[in-house]
N, C-alpha and C. Protein backbone atom coordinates (compact mmCIF):
# COMPACT_ATOMS: atom_id res chain seq x y z
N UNK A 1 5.20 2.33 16.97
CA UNK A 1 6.11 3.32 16.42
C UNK A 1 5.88 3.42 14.92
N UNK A 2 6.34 4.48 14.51
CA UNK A 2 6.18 4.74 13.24
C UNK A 2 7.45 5.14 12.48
N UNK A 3 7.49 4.85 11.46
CA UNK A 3 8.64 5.52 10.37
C UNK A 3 7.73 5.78 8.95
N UNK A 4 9.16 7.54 8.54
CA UNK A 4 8.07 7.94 7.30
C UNK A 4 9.46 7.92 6.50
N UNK A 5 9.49 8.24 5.77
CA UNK A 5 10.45 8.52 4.65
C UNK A 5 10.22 9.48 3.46
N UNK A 6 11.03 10.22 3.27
CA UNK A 6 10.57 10.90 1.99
C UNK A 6 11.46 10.84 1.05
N UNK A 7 10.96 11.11 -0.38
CA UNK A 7 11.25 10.23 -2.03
C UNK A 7 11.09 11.49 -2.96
N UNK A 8 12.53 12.34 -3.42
CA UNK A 8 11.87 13.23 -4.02
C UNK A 8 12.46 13.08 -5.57
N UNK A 9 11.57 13.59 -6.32
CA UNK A 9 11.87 13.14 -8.18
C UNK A 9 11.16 14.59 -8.17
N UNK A 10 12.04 15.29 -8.90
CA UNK A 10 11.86 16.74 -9.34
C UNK A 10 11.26 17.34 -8.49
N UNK A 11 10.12 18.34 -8.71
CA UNK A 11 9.13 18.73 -7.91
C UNK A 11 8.20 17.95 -7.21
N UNK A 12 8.45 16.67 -7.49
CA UNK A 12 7.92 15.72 -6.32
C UNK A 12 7.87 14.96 -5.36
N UNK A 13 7.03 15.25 -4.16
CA UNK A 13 7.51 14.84 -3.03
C UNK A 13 7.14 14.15 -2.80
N UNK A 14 7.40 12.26 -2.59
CA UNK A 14 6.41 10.96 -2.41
C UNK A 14 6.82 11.12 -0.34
N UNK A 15 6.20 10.95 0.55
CA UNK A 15 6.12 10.29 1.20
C UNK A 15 5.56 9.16 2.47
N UNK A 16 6.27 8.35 1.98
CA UNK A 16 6.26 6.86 2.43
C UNK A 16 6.36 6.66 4.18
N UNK A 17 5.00 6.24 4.86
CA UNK A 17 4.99 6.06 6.52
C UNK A 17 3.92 5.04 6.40
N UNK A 18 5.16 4.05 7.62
CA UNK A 18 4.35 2.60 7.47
C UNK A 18 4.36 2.82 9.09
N UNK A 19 3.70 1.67 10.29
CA UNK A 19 4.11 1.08 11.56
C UNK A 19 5.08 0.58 11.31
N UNK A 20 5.96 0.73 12.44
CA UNK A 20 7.51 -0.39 11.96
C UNK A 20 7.39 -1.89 12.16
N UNK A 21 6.02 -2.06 13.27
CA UNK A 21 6.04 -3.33 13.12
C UNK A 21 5.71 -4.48 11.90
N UNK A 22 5.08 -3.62 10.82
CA UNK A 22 5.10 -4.57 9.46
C UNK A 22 6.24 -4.16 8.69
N UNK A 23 7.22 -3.43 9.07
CA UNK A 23 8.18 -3.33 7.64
C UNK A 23 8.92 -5.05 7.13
N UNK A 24 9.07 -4.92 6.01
CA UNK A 24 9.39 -6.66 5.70
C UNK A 24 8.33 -7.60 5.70
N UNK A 25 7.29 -6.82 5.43
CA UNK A 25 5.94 -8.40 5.73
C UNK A 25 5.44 -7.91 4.60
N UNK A 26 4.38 -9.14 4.10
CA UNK A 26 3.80 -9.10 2.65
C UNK A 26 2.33 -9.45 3.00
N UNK A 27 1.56 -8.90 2.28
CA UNK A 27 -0.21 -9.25 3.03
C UNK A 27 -0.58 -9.21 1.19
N UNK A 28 -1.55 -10.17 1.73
CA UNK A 28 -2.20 -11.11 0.41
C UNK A 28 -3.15 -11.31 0.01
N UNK A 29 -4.21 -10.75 -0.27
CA UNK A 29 -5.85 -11.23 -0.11
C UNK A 29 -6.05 -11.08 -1.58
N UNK A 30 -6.60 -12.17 -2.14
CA UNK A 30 -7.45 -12.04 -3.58
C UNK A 30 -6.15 -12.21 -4.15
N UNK A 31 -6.28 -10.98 -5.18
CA UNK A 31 -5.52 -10.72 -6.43
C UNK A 31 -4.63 -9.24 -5.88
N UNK A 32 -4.38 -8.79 -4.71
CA UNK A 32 -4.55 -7.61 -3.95
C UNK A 32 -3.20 -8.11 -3.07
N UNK A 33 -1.56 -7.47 -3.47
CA UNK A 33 -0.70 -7.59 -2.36
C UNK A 33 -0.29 -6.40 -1.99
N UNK A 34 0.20 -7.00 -1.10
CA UNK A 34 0.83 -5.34 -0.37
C UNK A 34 2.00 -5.57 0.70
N UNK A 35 3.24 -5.08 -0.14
CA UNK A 35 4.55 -5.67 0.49
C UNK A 35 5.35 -4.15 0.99
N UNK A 36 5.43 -4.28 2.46
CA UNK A 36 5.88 -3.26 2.63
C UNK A 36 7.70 -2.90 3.12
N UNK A 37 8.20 -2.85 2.32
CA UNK A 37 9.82 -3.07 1.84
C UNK A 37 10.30 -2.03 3.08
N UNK A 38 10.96 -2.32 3.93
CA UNK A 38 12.21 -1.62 4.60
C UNK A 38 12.73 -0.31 3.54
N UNK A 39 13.45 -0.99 2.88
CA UNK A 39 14.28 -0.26 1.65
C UNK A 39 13.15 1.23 1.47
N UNK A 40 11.93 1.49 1.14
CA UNK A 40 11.32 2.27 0.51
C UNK A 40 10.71 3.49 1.93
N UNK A 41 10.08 1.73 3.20
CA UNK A 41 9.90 3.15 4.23
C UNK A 41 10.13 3.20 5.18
N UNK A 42 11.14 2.86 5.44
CA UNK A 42 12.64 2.72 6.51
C UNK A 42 13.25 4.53 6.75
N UNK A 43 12.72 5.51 7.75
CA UNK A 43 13.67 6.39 7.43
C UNK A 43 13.79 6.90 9.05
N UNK A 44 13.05 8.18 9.06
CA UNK A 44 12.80 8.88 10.28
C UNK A 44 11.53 8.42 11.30
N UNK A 45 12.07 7.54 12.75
CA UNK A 45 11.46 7.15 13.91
C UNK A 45 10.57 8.60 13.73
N UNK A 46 8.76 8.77 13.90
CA UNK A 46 7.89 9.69 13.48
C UNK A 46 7.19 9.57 14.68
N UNK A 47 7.38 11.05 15.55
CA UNK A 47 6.17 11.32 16.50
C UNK A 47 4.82 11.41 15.55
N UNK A 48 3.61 11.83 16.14
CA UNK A 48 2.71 12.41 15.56
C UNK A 48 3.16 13.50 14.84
N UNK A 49 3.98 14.37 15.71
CA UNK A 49 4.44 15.99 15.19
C UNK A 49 4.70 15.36 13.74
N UNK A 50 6.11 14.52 13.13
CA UNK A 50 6.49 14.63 12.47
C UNK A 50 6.01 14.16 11.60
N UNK A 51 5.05 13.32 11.58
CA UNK A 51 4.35 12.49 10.66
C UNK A 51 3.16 13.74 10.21
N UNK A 52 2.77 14.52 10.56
CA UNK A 52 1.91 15.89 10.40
C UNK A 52 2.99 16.56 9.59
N UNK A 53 3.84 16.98 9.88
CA UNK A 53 4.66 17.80 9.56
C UNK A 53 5.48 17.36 7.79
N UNK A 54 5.62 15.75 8.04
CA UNK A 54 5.83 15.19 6.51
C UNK A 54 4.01 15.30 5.41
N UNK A 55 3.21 15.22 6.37
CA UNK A 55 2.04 14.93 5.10
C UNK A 55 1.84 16.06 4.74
N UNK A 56 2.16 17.32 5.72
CA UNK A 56 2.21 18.98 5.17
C UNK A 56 3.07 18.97 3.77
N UNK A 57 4.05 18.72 3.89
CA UNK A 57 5.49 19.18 2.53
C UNK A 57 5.16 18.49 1.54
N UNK A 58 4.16 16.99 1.64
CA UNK A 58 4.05 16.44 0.37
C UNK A 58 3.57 16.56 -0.68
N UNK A 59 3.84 15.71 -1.81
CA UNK A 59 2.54 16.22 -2.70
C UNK A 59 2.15 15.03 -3.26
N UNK A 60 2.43 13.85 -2.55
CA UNK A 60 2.00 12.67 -2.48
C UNK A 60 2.18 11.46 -1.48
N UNK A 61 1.44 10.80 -1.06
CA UNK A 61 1.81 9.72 0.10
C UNK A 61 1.74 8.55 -0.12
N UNK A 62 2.28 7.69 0.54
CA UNK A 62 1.84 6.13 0.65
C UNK A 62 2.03 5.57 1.85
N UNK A 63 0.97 5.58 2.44
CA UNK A 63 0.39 5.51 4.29
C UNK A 63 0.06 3.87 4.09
N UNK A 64 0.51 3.29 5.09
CA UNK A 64 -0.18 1.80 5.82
C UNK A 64 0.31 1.71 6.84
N UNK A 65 -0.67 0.83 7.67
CA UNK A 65 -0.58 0.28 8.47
C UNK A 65 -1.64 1.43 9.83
N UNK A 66 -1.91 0.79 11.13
CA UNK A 66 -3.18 1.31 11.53
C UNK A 66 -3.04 2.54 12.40
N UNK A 67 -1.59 2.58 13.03
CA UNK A 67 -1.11 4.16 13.64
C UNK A 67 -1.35 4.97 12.58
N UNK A 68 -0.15 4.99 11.39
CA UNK A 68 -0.50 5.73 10.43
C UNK A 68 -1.61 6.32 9.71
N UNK A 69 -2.69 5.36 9.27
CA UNK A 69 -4.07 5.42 8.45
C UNK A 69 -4.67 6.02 9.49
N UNK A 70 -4.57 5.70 11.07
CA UNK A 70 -5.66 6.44 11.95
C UNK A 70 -4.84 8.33 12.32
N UNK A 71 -3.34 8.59 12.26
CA UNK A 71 -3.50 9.85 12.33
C UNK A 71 -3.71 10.36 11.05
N UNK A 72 -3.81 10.54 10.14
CA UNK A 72 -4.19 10.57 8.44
C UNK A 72 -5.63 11.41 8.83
N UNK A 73 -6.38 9.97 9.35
CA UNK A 73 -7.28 10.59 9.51
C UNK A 73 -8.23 11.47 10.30
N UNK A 74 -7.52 11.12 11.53
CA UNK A 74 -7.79 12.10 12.80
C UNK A 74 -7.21 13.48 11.94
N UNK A 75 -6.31 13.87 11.66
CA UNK A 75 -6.16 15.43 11.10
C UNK A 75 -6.49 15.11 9.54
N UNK A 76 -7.67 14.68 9.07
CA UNK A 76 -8.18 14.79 7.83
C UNK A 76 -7.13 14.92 6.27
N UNK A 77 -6.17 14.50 6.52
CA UNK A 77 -5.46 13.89 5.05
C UNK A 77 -6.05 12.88 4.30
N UNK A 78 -6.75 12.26 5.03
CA UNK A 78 -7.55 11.18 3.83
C UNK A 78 -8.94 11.05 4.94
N UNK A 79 -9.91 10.39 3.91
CA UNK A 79 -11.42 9.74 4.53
C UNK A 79 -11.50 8.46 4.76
N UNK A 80 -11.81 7.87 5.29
CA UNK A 80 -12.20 6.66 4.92
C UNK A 80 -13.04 5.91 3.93
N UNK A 81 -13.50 6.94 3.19
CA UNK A 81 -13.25 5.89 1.95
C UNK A 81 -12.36 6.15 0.59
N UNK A 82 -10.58 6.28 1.35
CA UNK A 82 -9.57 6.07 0.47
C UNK A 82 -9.05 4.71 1.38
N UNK A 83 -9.81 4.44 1.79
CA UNK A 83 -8.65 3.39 3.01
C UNK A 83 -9.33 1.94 2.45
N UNK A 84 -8.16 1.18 1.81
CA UNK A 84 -8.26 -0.49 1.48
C UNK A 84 -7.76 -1.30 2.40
N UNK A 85 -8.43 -2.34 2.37
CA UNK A 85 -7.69 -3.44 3.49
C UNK A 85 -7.23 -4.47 2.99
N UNK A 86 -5.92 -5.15 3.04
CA UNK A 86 -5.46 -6.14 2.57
C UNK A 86 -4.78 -6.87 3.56
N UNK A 87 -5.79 -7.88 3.58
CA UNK A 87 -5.41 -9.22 4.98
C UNK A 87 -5.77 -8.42 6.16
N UNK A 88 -6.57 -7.39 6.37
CA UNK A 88 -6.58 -6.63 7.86
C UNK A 88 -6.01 -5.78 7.53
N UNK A 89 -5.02 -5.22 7.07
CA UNK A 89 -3.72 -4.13 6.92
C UNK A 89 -4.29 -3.13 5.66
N UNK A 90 -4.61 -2.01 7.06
CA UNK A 90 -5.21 -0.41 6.08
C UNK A 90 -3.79 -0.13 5.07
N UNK A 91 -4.16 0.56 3.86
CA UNK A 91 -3.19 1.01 3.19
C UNK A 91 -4.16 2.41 2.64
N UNK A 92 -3.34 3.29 2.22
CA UNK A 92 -4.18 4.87 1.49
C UNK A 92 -3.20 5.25 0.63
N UNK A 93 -3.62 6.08 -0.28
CA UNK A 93 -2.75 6.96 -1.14
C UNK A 93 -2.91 8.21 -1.18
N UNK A 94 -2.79 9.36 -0.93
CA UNK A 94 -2.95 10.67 -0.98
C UNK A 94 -2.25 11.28 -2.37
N UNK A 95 -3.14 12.23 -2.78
CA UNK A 95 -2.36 12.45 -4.01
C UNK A 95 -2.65 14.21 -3.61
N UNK A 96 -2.28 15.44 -3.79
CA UNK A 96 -2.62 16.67 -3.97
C UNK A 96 -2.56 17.39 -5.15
N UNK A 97 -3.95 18.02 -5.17
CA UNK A 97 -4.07 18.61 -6.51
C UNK A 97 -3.73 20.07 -6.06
């Protein structure tokens, strides 16, 4: 399952879709963490539809985890090579110009 959330500051639209199964876990490799807080992407349970439908309105993202990073990229919001791995755990950033 998935949850996305969206974060808006003026004309900007951040949003935040993790798997729910890492929300609250912290991954560690190197000098490289990646803590993925409830609080930030805790919102709306996300079919595919809606998780399409949030990366449409945005004008920025912050995608992890491997449901997420793989529909991203099945409908081409990001490539693979925006995709980092930390401890195993894909993370991306989408930004739109």
């Amino acid at each position: 399952m998935i949850t996305v959330r969206m974060h808006a500051s003026g004309n900007e639209l951040l949003l935040a879709a993790a798997d729910k199964d890492i929300l609250d876990m912290k991954f560690t490799e190197g000098k490289m963490r990646l803590e993925v807080y409830r609080e930030f992407y805790e919102g709306e349970d996300a079919s595919e539809e809606l998780l399409l439908n949030r990366l449409a309105m945005c004008t920025t993202a912050n995608l992890v985890g491997e449901k997420v990073i793989a529909l991203a990229l099945k409908h081409n919001y990001i490539n693979s090579d925006c995709i980092i791995r930390i401890a195993g755990v894909p993370h991306a950033q989408l930004a739109k110009m």
